[in-house]
N, C-alpha and C. Protein backbone atom coordinates (compact mmCIF):
# COMPACT_ATOMS: atom_id res chain seq x y z
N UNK A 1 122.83 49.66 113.30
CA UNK A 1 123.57 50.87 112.95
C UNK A 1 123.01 51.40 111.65
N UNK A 2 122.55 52.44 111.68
CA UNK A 2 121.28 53.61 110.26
C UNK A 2 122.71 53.70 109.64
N UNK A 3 124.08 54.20 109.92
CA UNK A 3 125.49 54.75 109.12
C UNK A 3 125.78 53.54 108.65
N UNK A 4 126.03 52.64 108.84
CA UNK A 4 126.96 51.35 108.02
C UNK A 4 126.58 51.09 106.76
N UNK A 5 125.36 50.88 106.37
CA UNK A 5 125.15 50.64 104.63
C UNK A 5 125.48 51.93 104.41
N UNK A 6 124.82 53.01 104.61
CA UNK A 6 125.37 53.91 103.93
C UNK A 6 127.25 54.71 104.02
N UNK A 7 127.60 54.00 104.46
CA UNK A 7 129.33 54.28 104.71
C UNK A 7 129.87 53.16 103.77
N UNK A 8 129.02 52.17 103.65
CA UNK A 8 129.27 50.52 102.68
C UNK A 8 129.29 51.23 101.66
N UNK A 9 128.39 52.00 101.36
CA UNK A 9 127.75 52.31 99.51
C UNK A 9 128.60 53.39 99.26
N UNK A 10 129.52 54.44 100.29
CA UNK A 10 130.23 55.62 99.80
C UNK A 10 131.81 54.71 99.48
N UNK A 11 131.49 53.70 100.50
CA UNK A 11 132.99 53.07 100.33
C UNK A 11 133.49 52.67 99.38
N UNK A 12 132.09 51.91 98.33
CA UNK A 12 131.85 51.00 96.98
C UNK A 12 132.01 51.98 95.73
N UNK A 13 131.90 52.72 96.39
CA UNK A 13 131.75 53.71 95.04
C UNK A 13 132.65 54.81 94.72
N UNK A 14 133.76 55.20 95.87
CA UNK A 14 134.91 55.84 95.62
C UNK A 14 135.74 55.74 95.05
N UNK A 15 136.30 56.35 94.33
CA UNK A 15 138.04 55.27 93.51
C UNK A 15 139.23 56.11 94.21
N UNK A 16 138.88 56.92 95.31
CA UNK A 16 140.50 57.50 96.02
C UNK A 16 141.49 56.55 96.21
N UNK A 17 142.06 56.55 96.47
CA UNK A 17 143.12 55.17 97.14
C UNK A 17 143.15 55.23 98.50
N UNK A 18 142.51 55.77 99.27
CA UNK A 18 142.38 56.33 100.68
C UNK A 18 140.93 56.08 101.45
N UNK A 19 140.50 55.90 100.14
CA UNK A 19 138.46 55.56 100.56
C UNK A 19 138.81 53.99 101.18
N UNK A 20 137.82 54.18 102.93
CA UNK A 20 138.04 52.92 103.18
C UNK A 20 137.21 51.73 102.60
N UNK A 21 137.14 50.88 103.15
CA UNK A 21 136.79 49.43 102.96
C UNK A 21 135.51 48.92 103.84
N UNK A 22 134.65 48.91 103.74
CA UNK A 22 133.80 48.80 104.23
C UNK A 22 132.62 49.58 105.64
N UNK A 23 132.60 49.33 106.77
CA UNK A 23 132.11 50.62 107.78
C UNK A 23 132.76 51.54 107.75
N UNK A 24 132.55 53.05 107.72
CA UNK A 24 133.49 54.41 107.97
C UNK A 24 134.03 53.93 109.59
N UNK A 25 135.73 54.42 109.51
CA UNK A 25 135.92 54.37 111.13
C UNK A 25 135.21 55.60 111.57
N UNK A 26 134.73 56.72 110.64
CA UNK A 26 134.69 57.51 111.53
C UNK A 26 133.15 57.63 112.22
N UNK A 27 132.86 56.59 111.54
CA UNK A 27 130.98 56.56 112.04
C UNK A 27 130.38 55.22 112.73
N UNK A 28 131.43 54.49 112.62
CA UNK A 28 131.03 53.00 113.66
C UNK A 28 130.82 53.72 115.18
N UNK A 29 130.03 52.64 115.35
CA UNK A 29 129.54 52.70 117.01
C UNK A 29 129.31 54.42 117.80
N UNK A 30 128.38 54.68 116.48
CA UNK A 30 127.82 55.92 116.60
C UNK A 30 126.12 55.96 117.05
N UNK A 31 125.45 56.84 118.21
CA UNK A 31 124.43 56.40 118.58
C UNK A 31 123.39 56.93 117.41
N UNK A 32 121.72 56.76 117.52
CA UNK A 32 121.06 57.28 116.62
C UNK A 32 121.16 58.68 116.51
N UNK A 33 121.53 59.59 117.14
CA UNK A 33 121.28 61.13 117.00
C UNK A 33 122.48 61.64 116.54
N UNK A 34 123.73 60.71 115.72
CA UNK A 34 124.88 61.69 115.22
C UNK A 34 124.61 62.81 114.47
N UNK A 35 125.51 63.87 114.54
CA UNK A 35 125.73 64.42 113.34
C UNK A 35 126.63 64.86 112.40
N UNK A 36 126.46 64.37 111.18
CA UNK A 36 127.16 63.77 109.72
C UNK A 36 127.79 65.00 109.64
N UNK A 37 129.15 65.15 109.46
CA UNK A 37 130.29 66.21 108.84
C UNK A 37 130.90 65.44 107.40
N UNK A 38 131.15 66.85 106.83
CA UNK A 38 132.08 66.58 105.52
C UNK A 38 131.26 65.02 104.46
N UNK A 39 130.03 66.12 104.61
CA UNK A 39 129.60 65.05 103.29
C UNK A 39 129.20 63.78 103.85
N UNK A 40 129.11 62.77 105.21
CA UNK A 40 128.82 62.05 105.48
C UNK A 40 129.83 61.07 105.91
N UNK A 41 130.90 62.22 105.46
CA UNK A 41 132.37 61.00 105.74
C UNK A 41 132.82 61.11 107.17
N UNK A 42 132.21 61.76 107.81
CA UNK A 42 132.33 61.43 109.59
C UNK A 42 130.92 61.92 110.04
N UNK A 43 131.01 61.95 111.40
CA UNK A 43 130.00 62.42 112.60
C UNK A 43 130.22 62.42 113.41
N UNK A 44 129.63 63.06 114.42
CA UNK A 44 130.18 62.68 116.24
C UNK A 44 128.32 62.85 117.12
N UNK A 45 128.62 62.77 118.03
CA UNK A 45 127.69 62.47 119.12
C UNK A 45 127.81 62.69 120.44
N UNK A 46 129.22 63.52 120.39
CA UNK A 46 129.93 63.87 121.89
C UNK A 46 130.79 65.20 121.12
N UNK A 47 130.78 66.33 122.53
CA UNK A 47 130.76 67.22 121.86
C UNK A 47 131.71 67.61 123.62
N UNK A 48 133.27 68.26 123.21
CA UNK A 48 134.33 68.64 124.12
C UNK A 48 134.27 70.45 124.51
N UNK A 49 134.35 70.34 125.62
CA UNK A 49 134.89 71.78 126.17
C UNK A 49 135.81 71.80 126.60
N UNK A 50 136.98 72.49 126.05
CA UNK A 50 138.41 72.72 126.24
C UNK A 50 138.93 73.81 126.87
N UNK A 51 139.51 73.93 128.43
CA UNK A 51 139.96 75.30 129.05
C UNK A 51 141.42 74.73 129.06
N UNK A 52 142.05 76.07 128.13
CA UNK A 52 143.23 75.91 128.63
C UNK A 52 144.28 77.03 128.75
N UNK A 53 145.17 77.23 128.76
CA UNK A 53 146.33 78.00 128.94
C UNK A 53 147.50 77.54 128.69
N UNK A 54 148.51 78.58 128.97
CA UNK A 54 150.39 78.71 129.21
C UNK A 54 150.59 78.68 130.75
N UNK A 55 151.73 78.02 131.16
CA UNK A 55 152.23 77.75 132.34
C UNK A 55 153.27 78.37 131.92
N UNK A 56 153.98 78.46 133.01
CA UNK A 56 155.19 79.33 133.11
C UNK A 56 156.13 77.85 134.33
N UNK A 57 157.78 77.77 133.48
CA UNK A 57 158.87 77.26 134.18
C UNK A 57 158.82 75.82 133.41
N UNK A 58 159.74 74.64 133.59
CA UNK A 58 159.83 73.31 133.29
C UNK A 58 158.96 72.63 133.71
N UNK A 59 158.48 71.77 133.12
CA UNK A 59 157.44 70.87 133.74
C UNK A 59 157.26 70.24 135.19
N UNK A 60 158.90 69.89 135.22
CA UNK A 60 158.87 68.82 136.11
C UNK A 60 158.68 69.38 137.76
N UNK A 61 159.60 71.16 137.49
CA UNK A 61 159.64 71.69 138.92
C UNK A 61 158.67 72.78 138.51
N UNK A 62 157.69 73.08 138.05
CA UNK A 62 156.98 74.20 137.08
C UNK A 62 156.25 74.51 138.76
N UNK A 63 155.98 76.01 139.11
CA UNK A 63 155.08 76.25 140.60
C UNK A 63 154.06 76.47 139.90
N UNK A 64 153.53 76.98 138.20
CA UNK A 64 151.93 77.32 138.02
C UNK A 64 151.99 76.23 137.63
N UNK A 65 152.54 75.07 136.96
CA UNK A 65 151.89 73.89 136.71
C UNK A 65 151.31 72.97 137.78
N UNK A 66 152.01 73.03 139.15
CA UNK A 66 151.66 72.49 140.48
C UNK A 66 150.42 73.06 140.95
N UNK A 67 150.09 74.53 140.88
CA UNK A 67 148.60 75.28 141.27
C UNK A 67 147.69 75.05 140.20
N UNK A 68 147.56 74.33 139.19
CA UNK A 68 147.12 74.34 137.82
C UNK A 68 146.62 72.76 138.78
N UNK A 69 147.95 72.31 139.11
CA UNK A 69 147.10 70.58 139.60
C UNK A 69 145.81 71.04 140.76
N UNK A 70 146.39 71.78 141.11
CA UNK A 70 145.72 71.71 142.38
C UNK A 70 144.35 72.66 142.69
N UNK A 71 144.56 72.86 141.37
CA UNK A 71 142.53 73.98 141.08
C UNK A 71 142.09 72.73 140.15
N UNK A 72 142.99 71.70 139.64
CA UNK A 72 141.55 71.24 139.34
C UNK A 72 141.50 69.76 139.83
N UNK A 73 141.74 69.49 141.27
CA UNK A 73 141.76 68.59 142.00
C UNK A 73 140.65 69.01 142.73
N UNK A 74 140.66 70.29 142.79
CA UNK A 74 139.25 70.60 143.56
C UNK A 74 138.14 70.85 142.29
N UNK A 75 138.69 71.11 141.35
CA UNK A 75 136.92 71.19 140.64
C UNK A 75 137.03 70.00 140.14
N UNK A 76 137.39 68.79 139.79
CA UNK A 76 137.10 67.35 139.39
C UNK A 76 135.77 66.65 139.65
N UNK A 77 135.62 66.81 140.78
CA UNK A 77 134.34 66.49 141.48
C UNK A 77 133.15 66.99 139.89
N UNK A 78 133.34 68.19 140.35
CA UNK A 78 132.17 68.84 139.94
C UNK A 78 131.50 69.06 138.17
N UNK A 79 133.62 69.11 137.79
CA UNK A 79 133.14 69.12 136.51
C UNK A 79 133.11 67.47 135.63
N UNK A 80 133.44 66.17 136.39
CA UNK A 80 132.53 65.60 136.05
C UNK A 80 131.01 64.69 136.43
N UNK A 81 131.06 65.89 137.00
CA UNK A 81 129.55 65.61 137.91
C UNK A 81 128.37 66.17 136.15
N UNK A 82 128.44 66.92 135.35
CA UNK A 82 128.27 67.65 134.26
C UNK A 82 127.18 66.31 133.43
N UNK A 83 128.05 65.15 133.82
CA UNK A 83 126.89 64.14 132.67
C UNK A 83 127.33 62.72 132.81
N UNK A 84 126.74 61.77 133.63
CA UNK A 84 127.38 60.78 134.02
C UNK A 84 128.18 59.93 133.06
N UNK A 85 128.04 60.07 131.45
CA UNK A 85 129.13 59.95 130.82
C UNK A 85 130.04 61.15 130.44
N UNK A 86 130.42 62.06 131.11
CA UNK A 86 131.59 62.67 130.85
C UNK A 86 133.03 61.70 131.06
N UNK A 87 133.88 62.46 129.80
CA UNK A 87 135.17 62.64 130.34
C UNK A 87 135.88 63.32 130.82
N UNK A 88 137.40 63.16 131.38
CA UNK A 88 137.86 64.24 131.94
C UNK A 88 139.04 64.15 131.15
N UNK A 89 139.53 64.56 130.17
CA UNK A 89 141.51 64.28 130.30
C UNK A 89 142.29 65.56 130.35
N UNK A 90 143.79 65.43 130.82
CA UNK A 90 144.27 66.44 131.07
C UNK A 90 145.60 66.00 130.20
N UNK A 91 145.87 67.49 129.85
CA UNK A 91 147.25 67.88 128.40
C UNK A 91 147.98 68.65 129.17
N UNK A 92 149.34 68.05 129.10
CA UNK A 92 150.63 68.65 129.46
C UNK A 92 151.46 68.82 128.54
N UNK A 93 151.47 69.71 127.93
CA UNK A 93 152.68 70.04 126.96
C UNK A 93 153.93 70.60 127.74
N UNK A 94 155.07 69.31 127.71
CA UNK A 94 156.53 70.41 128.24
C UNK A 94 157.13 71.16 127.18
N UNK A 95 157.15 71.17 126.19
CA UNK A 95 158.13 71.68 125.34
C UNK A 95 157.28 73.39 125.05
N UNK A 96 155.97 73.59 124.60
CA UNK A 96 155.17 74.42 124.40
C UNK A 96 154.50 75.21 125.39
N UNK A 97 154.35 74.60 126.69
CA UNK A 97 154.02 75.25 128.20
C UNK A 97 152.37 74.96 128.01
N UNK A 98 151.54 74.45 127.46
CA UNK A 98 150.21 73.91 126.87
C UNK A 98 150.01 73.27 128.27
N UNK A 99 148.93 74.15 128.93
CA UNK A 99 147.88 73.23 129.75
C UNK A 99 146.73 73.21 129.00
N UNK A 100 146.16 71.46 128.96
CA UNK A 100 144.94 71.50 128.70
C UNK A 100 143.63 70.66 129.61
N UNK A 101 142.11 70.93 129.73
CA UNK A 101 141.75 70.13 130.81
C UNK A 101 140.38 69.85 129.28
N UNK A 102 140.15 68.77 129.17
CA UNK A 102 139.14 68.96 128.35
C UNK A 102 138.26 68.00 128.62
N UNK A 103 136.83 68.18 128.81
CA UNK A 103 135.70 67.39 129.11
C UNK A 103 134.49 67.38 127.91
N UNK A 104 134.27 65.89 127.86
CA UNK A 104 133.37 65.37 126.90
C UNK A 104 131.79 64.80 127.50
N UNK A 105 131.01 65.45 126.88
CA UNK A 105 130.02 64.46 126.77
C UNK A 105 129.27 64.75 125.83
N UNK A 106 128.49 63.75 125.91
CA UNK A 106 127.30 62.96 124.96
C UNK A 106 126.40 64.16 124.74
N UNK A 107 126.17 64.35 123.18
CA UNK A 107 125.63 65.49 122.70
C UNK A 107 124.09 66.17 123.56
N UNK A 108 123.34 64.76 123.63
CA UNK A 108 122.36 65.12 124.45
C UNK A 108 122.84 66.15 125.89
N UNK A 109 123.42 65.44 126.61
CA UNK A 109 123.91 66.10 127.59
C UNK A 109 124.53 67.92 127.19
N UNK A 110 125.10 67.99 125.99
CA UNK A 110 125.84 69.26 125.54
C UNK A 110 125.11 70.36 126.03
N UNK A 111 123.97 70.51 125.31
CA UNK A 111 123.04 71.24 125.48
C UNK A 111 122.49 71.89 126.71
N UNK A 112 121.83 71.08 127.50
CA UNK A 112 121.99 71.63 129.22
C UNK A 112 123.32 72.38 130.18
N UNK A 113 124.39 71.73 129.39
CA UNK A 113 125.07 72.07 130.30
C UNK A 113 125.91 73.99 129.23
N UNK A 114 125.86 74.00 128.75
CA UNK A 114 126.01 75.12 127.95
C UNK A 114 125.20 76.05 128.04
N UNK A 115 124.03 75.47 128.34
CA UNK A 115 122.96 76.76 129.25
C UNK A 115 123.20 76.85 130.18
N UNK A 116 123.94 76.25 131.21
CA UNK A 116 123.93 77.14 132.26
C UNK A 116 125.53 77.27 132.51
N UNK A 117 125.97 78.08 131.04
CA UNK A 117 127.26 78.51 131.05
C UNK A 117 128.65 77.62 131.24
N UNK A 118 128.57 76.24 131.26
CA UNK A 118 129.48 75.33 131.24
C UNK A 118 129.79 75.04 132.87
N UNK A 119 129.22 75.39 133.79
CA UNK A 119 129.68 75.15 135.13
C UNK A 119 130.16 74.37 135.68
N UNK A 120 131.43 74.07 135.83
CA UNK A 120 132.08 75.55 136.82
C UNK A 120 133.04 76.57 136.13
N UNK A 121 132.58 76.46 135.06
CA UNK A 121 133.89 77.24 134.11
C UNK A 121 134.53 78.19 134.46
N UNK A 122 133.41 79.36 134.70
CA UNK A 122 133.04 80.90 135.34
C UNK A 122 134.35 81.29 136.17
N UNK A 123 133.82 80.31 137.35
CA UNK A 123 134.58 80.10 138.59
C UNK A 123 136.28 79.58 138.34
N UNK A 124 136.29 78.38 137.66
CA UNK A 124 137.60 77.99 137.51
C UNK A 124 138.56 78.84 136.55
N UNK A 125 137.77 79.07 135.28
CA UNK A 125 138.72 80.32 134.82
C UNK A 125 139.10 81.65 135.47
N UNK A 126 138.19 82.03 136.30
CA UNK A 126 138.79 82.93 137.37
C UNK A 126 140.09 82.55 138.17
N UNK A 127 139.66 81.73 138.88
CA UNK A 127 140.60 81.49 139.83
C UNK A 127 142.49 80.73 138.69
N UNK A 128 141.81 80.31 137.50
CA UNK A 128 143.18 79.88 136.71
C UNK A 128 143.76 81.18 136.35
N UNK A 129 143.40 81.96 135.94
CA UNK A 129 143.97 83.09 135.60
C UNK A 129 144.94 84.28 137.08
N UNK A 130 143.92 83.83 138.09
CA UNK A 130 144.68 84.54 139.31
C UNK A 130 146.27 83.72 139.26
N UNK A 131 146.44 82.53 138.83
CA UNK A 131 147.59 81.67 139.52
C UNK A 131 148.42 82.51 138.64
N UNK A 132 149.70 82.64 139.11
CA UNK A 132 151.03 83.41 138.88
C UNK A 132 152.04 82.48 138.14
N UNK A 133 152.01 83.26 136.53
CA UNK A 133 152.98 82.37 135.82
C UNK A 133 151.65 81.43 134.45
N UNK A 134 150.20 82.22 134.96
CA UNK A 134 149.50 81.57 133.92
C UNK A 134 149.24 83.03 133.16
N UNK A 135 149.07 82.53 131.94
CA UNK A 135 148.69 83.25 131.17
C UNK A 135 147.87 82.96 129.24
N UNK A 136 147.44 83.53 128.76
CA UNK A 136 146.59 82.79 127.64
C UNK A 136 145.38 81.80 128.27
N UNK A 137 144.70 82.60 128.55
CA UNK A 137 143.34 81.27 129.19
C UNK A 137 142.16 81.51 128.13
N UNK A 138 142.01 80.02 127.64
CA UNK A 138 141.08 80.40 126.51
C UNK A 138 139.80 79.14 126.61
N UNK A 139 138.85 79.17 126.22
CA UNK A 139 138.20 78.11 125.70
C UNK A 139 137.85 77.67 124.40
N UNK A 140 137.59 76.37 124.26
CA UNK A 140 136.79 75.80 122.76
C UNK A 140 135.98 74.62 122.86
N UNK A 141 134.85 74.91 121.92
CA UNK A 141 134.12 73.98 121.98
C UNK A 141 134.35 73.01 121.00
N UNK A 142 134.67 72.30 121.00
CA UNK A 142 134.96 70.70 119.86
C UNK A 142 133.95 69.92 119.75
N UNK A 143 133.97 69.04 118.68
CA UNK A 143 134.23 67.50 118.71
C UNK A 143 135.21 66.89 119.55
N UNK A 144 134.85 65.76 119.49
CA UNK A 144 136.05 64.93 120.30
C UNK A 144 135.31 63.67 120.55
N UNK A 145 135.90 62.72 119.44
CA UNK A 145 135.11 61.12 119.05
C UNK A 145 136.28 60.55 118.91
N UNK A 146 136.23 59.12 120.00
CA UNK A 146 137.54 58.42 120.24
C UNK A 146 137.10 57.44 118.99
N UNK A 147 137.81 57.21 117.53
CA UNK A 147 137.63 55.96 116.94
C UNK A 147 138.81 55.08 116.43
């Protein structure tokens, strides 16, 4: 690991009361091609695309949260077909009406797939926005490093 002495030597030399103790969590088991945020005090190496929206009704009996399951039961396949380490996770907010679908991968991978427009994005934000009772459909591109 190239980050650990040097996360050792920022650690040794801080006097915050908050500076950790030896490896940064936020830079362990980081591959060779990270890249260093905020001064060196993190990095990532996986890089998230986030589609999401507002549902409309209660969670539990919600009809756009049920068509929301069921557009992306059919694009699952595909969108993590994107990079054989992708992730997939999905955000249900009941209290806020927050759908979220957000997929990760490995920076290398980022790149290709952002050229050819995030696919199936195109397509699925179309068809999310037709469903009745959605509304606010947005994307973002993140970080997103499990440590």
């Amino acid at each position: 690991m190239k980050l650990a002495p040097l996360a050792a030597l920022f650690a040794a030399t801080r006097t915050a009361a908050f500076a950790p103790v030896g490896q940064n969590a936020f830079t362990r088991n980081m591959s060779s091609n990270a890249v260093p945020l905020a001064n060196g005090a993190m990095s990532f190496d996986r890089v998230c695309r986030e589609w999401r929206c507002k549902y409309t009704g209660d969670k539990a009996t919600s009809e756009s949260l049920e068509a929301i399951s069921k557009l992306v039961e059919e694009y699952l396949p595909q969108v993590k077909a994107v990079s054989k380490d992708a992730t997939v996770n999905r955000l249900v907010c009941g209290a806020c009406l927050d759908f979220k679908l957000m997929t990760t991968v490995p920076l290398d991978d980022f790149g290709p797939w952002e050229e050819k427009g995030y696919a199936p994005e195109a397509e699925f934000l179309e068809k999310l926005k037709a469903i009745d009772g959605v509304s606010q459909v947005e994307t973002q591109t993140i970080t997103n490093m499990e440590i």
